[in-house]
C-alpha atoms as a PDB file:
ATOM      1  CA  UNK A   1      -6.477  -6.562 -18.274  1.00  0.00           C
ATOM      2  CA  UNK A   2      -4.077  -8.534 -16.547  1.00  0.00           C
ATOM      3  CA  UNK A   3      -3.059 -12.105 -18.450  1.00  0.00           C
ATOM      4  CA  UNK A   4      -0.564 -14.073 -15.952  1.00  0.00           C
ATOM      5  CA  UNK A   5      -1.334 -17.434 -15.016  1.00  0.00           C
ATOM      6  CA  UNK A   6       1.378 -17.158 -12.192  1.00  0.00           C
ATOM      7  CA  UNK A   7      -0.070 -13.852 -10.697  1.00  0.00           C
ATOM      8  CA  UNK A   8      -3.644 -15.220 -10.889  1.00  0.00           C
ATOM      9  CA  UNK A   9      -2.239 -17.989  -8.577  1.00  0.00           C
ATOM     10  CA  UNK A  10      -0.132 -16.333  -6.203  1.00  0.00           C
ATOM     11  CA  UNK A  11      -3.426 -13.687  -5.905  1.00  0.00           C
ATOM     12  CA  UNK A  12      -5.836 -16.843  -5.413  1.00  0.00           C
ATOM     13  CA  UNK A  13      -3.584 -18.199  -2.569  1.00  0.00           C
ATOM     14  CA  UNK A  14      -3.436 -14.184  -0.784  1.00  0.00           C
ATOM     15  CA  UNK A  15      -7.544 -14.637  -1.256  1.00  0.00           C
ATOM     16  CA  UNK A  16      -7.427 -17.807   0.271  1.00  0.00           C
ATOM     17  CA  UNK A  17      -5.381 -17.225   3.401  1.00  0.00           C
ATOM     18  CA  UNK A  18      -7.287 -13.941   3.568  1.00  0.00           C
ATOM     19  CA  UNK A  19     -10.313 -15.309   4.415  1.00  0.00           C
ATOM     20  CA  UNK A  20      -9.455 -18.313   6.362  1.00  0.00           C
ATOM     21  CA  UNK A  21      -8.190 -15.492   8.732  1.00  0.00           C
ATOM     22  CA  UNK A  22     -10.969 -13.426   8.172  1.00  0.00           C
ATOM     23  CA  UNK A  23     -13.101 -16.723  10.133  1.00  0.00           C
ATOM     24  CA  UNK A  24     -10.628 -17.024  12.623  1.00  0.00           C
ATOM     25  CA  UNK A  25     -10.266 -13.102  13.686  1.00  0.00           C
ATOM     26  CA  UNK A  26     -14.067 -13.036  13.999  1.00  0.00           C
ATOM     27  CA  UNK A  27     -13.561 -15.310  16.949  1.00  0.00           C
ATOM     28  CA  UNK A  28     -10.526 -13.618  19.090  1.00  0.00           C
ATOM     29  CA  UNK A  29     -11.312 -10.863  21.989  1.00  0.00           C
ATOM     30  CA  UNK A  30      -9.832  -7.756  20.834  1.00  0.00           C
ATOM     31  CA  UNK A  31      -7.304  -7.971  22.619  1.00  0.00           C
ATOM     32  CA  UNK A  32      -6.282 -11.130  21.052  1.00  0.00           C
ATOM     33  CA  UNK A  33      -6.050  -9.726  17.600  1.00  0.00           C
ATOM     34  CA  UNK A  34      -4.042  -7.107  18.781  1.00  0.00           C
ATOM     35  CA  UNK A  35      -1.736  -9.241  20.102  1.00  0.00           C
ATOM     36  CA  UNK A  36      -1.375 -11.711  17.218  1.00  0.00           C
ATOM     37  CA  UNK A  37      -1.843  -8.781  14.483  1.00  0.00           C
ATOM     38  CA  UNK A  38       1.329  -9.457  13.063  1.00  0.00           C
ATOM     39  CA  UNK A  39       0.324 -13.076  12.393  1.00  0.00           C
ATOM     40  CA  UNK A  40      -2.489 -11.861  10.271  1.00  0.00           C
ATOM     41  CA  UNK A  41      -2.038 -10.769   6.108  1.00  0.00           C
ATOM     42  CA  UNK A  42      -4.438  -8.042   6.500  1.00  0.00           C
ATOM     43  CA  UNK A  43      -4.555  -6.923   2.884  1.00  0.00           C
ATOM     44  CA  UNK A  44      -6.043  -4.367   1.371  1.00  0.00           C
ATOM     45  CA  UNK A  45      -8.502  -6.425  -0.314  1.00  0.00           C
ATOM     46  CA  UNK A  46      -9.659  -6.875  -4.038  1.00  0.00           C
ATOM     47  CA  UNK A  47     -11.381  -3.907  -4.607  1.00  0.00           C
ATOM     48  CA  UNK A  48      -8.788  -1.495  -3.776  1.00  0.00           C
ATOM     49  CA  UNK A  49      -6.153  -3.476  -4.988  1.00  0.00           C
ATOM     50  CA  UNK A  50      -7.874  -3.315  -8.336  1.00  0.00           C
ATOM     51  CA  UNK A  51      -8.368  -0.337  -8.020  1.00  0.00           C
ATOM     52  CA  UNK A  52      -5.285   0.798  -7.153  1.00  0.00           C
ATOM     53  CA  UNK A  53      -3.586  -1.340 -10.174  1.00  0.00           C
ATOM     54  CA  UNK A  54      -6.057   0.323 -12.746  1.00  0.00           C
ATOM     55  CA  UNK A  55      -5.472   3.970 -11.314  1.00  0.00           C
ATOM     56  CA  UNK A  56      -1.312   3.309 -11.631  1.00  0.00           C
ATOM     57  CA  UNK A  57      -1.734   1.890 -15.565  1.00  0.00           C
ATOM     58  CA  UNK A  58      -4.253   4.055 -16.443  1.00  0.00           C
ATOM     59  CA  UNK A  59      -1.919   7.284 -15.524  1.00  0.00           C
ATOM     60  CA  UNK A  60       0.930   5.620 -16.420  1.00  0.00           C
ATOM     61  CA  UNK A  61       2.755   5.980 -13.166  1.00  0.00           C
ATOM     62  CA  UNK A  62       6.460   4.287 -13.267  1.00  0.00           C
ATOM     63  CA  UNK A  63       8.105   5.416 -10.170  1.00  0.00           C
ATOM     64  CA  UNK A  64       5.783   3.715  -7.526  1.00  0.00           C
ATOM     65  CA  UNK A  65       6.352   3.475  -3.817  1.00  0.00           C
ATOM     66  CA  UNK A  66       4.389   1.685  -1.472  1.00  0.00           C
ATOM     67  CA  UNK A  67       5.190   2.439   2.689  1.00  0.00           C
ATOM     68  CA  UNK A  68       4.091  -0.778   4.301  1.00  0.00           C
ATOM     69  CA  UNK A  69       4.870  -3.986   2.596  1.00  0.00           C
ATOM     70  CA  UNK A  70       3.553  -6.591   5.117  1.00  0.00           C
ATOM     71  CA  UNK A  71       3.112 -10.156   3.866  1.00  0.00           C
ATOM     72  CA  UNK A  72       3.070  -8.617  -0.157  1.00  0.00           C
ATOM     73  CA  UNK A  73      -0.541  -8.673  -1.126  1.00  0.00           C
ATOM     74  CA  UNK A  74      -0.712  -5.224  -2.220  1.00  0.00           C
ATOM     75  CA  UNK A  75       3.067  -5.420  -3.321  1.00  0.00           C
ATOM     76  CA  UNK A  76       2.036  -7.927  -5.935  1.00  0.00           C
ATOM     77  CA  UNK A  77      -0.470  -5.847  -7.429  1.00  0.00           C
ATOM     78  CA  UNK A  78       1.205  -2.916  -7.802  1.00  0.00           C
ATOM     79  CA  UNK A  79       4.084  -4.878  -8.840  1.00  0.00           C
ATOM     80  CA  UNK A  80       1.992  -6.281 -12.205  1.00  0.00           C
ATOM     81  CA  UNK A  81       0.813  -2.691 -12.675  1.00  0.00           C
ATOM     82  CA  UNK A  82       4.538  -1.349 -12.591  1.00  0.00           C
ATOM     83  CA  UNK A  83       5.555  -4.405 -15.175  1.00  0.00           C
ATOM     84  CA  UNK A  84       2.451  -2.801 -17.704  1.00  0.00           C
ATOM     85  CA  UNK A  85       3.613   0.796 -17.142  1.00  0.00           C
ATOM     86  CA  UNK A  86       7.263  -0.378 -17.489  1.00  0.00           C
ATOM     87  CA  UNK A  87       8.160   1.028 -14.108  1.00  0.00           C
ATOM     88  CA  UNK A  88       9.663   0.009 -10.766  1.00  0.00           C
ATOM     89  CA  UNK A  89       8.410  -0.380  -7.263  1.00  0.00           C
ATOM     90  CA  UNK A  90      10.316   0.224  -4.113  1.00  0.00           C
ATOM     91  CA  UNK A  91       8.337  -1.410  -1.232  1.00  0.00           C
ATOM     92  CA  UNK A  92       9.158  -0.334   2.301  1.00  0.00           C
ATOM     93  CA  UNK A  93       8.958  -2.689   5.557  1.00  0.00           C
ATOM     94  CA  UNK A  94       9.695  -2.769   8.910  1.00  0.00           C
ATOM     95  CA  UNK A  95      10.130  -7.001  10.045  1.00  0.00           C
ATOM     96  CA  UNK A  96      12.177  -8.457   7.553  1.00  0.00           C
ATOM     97  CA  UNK A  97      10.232 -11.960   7.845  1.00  0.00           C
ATOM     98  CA  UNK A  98       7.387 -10.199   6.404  1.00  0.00           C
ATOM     99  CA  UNK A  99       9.456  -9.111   3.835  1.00  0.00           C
ATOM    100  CA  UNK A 100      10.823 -12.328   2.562  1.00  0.00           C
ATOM    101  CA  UNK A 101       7.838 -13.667   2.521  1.00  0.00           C
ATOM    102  CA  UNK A 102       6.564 -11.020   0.094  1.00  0.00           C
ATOM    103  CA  UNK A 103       9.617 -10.727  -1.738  1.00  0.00           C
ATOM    104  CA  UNK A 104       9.360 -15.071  -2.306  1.00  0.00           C
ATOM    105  CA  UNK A 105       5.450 -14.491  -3.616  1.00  0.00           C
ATOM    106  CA  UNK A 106       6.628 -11.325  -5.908  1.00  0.00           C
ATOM    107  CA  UNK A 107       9.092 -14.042  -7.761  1.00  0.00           C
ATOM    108  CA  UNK A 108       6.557 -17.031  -7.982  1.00  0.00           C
ATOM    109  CA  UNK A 109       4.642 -14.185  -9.672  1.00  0.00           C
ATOM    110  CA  UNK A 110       7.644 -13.689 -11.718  1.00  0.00           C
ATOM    111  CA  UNK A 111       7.479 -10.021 -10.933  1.00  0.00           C
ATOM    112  CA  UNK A 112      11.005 -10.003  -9.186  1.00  0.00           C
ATOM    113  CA  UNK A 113      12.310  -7.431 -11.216  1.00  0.00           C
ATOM    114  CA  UNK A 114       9.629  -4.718 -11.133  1.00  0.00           C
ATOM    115  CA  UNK A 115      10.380  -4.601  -7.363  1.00  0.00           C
ATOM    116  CA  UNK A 116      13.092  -3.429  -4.416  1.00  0.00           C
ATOM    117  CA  UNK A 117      12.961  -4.213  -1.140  1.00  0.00           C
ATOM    118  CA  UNK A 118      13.836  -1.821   1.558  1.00  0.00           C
ATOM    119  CA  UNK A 119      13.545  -3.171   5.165  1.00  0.00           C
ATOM    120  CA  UNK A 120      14.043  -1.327   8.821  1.00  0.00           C
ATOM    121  CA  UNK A 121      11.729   2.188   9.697  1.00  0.00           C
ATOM    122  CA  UNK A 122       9.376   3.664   7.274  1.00  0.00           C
ATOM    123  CA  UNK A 123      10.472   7.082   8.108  1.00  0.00           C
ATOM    124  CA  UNK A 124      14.390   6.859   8.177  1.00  0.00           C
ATOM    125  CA  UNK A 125      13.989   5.090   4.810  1.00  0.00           C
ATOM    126  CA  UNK A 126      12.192   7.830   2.929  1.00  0.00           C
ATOM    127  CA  UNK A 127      14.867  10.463   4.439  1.00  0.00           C
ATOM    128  CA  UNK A 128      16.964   8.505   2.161  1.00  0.00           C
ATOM    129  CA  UNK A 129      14.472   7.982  -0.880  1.00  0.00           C
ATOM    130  CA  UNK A 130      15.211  10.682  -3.870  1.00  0.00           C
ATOM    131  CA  UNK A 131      12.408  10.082  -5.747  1.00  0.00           C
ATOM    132  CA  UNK A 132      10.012  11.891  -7.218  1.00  0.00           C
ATOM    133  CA  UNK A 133       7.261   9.031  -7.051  1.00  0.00           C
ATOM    134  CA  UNK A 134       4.305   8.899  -9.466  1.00  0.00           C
ATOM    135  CA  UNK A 135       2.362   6.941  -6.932  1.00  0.00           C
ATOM    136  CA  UNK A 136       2.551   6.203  -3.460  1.00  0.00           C
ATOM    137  CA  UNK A 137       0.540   3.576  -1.249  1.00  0.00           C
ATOM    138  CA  UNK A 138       0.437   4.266   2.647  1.00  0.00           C
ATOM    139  CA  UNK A 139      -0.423   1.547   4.639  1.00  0.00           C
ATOM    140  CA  UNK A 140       1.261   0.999   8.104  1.00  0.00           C
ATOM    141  CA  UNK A 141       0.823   2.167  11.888  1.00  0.00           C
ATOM    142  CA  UNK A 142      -2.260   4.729  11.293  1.00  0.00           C
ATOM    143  CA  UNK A 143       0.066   7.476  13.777  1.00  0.00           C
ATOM    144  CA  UNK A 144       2.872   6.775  11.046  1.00  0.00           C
ATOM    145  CA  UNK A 145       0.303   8.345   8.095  1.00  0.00           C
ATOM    146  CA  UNK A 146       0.893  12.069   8.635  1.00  0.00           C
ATOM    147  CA  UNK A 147       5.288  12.175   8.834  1.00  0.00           C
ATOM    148  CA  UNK A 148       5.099   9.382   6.442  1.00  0.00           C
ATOM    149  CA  UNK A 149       3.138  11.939   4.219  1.00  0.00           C
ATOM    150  CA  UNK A 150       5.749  14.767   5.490  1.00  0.00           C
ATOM    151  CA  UNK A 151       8.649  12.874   4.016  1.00  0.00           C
ATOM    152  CA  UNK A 152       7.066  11.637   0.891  1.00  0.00           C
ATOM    153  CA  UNK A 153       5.394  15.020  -0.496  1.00  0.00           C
ATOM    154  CA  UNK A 154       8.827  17.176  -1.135  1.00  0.00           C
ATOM    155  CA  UNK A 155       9.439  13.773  -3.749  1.00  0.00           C
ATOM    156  CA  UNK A 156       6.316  13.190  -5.307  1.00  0.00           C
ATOM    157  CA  UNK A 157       6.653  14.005  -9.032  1.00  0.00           C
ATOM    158  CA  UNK A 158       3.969  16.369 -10.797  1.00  0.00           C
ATOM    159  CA  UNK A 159       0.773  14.772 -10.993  1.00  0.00           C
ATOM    160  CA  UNK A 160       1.435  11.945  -8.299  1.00  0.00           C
ATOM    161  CA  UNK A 161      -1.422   9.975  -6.538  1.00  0.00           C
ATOM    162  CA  UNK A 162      -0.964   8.756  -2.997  1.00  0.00           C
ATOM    163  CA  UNK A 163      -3.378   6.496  -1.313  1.00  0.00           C
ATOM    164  CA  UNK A 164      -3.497   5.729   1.970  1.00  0.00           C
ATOM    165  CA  UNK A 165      -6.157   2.529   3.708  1.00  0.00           C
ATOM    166  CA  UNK A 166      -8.336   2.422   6.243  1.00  0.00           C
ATOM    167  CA  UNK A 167      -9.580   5.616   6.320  1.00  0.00           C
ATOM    168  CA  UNK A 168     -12.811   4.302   7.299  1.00  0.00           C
ATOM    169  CA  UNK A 169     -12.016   1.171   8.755  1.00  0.00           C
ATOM    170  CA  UNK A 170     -11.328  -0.059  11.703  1.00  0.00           C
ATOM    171  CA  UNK A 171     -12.937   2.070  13.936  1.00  0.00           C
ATOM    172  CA  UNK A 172     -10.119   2.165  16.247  1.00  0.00           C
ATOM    173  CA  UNK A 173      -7.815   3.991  13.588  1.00  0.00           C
ATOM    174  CA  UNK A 174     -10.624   6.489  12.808  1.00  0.00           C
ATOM    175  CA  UNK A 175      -9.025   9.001  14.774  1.00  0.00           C
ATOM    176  CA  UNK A 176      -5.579   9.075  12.821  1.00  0.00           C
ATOM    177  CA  UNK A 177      -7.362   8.605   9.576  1.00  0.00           C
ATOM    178  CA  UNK A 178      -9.372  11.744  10.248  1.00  0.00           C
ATOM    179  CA  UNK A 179      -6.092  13.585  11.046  1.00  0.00           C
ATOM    180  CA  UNK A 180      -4.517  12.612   7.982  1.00  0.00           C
ATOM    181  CA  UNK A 181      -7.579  13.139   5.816  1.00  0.00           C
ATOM    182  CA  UNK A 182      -6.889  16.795   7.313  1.00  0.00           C
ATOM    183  CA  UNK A 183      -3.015  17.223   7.355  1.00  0.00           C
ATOM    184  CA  UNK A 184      -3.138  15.964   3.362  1.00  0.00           C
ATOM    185  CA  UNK A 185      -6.073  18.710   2.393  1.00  0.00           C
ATOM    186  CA  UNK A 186      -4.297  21.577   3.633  1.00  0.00           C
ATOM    187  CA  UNK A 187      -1.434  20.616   1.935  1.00  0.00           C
ATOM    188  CA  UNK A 188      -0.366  22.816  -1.146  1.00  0.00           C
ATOM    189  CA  UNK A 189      -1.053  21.539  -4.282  1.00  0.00           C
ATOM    190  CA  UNK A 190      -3.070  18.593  -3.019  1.00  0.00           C
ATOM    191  CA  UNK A 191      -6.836  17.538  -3.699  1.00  0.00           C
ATOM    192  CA  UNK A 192      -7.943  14.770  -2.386  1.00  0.00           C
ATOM    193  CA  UNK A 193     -11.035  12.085  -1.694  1.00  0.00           C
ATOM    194  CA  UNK A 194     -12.711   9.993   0.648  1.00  0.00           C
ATOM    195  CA  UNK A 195     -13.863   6.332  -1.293  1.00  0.00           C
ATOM    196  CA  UNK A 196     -15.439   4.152  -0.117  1.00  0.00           C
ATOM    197  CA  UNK A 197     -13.548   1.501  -1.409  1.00  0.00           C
ATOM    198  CA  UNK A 198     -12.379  -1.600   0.745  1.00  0.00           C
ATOM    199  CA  UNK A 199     -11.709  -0.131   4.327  1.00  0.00           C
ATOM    200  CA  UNK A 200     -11.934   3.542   2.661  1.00  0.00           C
ATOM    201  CA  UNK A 201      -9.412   5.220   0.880  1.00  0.00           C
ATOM    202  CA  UNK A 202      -8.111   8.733   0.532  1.00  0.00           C
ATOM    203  CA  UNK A 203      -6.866   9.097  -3.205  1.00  0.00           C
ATOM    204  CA  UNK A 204      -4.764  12.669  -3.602  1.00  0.00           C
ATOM    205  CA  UNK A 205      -3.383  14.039  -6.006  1.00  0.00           C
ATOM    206  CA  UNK A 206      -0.082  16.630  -6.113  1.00  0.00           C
ATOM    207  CA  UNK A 207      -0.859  19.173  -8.949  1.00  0.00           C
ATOM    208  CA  UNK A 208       1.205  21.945  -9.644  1.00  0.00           C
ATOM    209  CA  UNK A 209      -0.238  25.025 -10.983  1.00  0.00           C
END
């Protein structure tokens, strides 16, 4: 159960902004939304963010990483979970205006100090990460999915979730979803599945023997 007035509102405003451009990407050509993705906040929506917060306090994960911070939606959420697990969150992101932006919703949420920021490319960051993570969210460039996963499974800890979006959703990613689906099940020590959760999620899970 989460009780904070402050994340409730910082959540309601994501929701609202969410689908205000939810109305307005329904009306651009294709190619306009790829052009002016970067505009959009694109979250993960309720579901799997709820989701995803339940799964992290309910195994008790403290050592969380998310790849792909964007404009902080899911950063907030698994920010609150990492304050009820007494944990920390290192958030990774590419544009650094998309990072201050999250970074200045994390602290109206007053959940500053559950979280770092790391800005500049996903994948030289995590050469530097140590780790090992209890849980790990994936959610950039679809083609980043499978080296993102490379660099993250040698530093997941025993019993670590990852879950990576839209692995059903939108059709145009389908194809790298599908190869990541695949790269992630013949991993060792990995099970994982499909939900249909949001845009569809793989959930996996590193067990050692």
């Amino acid at each position: 159960m989460i009780v904070n007035n402050a994340f409730e509102v910082v959540v309601g405003e994501y929701q609202a902004r969410a689908e205000s451009e939810s109305e307005l990407i329904h009306r651009l050509t294709v190619a306009e939304i790829i052009r002016r993705s970067d505009e959009f906040l694109l979250p993960i929506g309720i579901a799997t963010a709820t989701l995803i917060n339940i799964l992290i306090k309910e195994s008790k994960c403290r050592k969380l990483l998310e790849v792909g911070t964007s404009y902080g939606y899911s950063t907030l959420w698994l920010a609150e979970a990492a304050r009820a697990t007494e944990g920390q969150l290192v958030t990774l992101e590419l544009q650094a205006a998309k990072a201050e932006h999250a970074r200045a919703q994390i602290a109206r949420a007053g959940l500053a100090e559950q979280v770092e920021f790391r800005i500049g490319d996903a994948l030289a960051t995590l050469k530097d990460l140590t780790g090992p993570f209890d849980f790990v969210l994936i959610d950039l460039w679809k083609h980043l999915y499978v080296p993102v996963f490379d660099l993250v499974y040698p530093k997941l800890a025993p019993g670590a979730i990852i879950v990576a979006d839209n692995m059903i959703t939108p059709e145009g990613a389908r194809a790298d979803a599908i190869a990541y689906r695949r790269h992630v099940r013949a991993a060792r020590h990995m099970t994982s599945v499909l939900l249909p959760v949001g845009s569809g999620i793989e959930v996996s899970r590193f067990q050692v023997d």
